[in-house]
C-alpha atoms as a PDB file:
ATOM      1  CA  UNK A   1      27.826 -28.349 -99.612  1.00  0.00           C
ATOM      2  CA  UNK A   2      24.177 -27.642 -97.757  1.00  0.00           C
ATOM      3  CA  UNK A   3      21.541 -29.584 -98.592  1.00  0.00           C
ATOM      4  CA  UNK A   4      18.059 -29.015 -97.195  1.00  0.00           C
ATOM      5  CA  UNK A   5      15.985 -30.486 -99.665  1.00  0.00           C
ATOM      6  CA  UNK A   6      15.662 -34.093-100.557  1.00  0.00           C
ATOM      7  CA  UNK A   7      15.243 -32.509-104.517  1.00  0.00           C
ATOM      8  CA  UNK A   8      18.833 -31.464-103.607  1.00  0.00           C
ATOM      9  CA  UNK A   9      20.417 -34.515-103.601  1.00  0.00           C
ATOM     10  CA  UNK A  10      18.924 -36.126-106.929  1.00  0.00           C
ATOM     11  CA  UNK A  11      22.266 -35.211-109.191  1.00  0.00           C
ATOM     12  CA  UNK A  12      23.795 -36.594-106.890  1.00  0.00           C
ATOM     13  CA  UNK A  13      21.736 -40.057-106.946  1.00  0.00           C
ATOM     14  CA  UNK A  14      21.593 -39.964-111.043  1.00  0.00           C
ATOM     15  CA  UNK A  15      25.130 -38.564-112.109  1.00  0.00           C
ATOM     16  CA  UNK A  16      27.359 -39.799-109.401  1.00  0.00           C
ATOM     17  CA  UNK A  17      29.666 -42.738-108.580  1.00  0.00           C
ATOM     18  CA  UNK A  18      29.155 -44.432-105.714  1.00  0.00           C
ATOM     19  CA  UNK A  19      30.439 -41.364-103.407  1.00  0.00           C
ATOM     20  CA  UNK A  20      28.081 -39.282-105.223  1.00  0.00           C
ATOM     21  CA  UNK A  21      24.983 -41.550-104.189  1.00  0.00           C
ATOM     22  CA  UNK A  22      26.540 -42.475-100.857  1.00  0.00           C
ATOM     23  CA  UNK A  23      26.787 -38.677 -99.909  1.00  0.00           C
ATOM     24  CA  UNK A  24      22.832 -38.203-101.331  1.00  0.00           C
ATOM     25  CA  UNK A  25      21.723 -41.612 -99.420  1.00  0.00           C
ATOM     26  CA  UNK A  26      23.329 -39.780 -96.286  1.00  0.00           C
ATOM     27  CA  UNK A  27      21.660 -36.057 -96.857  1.00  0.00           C
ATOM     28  CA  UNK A  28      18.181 -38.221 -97.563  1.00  0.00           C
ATOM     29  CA  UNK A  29      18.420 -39.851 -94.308  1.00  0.00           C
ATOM     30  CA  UNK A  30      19.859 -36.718 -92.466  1.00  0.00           C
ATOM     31  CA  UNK A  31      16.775 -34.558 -93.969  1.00  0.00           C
ATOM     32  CA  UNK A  32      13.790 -37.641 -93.285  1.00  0.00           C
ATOM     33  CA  UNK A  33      15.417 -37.786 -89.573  1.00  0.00           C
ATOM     34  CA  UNK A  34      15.381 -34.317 -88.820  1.00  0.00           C
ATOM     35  CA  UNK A  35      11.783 -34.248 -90.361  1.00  0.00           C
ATOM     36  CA  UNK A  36      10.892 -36.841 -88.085  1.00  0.00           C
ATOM     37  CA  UNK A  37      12.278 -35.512 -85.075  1.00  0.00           C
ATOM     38  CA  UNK A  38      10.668 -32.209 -85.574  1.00  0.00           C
ATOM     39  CA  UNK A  39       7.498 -34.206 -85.612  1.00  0.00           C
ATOM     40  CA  UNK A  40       7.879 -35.668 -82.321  1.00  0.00           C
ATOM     41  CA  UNK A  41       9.188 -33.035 -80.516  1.00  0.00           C
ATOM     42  CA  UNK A  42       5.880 -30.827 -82.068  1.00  0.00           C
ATOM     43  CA  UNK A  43       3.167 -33.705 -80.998  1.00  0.00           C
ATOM     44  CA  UNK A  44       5.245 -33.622 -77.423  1.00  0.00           C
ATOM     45  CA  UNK A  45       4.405 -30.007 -77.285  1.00  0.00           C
ATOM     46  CA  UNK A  46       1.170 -30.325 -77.828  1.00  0.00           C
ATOM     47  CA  UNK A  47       1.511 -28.105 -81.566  1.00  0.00           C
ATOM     48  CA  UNK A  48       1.881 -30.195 -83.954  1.00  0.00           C
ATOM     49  CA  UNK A  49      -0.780 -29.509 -86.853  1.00  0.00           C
ATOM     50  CA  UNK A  50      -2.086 -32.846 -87.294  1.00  0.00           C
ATOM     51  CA  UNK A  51      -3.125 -36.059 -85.477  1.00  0.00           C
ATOM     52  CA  UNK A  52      -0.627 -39.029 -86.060  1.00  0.00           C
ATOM     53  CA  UNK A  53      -2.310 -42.189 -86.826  1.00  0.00           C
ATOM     54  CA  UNK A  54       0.973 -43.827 -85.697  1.00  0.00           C
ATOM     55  CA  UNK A  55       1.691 -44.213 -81.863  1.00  0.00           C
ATOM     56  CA  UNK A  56       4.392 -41.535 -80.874  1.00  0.00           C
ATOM     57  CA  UNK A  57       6.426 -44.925 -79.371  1.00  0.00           C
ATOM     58  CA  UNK A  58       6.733 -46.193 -83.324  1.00  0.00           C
ATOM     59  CA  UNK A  59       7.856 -43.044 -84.148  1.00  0.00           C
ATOM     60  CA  UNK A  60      10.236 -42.851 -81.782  1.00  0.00           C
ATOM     61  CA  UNK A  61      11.538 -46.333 -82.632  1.00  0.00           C
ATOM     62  CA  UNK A  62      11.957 -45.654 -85.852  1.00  0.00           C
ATOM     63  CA  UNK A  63      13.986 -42.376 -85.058  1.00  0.00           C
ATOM     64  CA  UNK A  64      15.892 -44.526 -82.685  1.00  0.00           C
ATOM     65  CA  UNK A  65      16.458 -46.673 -85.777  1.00  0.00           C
ATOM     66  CA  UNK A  66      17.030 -44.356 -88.387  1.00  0.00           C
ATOM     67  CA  UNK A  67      20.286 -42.370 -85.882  1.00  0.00           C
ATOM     68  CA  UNK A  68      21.999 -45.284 -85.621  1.00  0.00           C
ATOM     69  CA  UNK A  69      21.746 -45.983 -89.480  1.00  0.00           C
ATOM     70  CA  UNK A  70      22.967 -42.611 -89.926  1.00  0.00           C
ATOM     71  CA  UNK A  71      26.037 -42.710 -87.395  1.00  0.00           C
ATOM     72  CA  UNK A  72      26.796 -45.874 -89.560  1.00  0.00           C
ATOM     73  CA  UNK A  73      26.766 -44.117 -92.247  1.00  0.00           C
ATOM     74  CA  UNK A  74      29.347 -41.694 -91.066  1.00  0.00           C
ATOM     75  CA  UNK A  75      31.754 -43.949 -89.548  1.00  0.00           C
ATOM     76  CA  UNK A  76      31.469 -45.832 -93.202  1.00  0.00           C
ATOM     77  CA  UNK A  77      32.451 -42.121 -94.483  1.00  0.00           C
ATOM     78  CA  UNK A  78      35.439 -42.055 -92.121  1.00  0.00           C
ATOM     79  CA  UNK A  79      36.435 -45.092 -93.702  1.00  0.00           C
ATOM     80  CA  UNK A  80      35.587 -43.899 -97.677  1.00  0.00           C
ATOM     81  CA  UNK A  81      36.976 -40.564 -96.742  1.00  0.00           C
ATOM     82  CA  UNK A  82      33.994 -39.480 -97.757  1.00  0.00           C
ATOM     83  CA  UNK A  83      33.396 -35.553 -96.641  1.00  0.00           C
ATOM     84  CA  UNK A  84      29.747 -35.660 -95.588  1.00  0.00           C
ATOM     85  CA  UNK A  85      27.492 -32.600 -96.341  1.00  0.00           C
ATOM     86  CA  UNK A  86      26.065 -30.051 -93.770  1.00  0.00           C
ATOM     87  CA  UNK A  87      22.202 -31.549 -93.782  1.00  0.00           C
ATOM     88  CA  UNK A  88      19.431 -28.430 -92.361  1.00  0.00           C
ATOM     89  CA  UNK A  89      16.250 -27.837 -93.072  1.00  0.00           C
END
């Protein structure tokens, strides 16, 4: 399973068990952090398209944040053996 699209996981929020919404909780986060990280590296290089009204060093904290979230999330998953989707975008 690929998801790219936070629109791709809501079956998976509304239908599921608790895998089911565990796996789209995990593709949410995966897809907002690589979102994010695009963002900084963009403002970093001097292209990004707009002007952040947020200092870059909250943004960074909050991708800081957000990571380790996610590598709970997949030790959890170990746990669960729960098989975690491919997240791109």
């Amino acid at each position: 399973m690929i998801l790219c699209e936070l629109s791709d996981t809501v079956d998976l929020m509304i239908e599921g068990g608790y895998k089911e919404r565990f796996l789209a909780e995990y593709a949410q986060l995966s897809i907002r952090l690589l979102k994010l990280q695009n963002t900084i590296t963009t403002f970093k290089n001097g292209v990004l398209d707009f002007d952040p009204e947020t200092p870059i060093e909250i943004l960074e904290a909050q991708e800081e944040t957000m990571s380790l979230y996610k590598s709970i999330l997949e030790k959890r998953a170990t746990f669960e053996k729960i098989n975690l989707p491919e997240v791109t975008l």
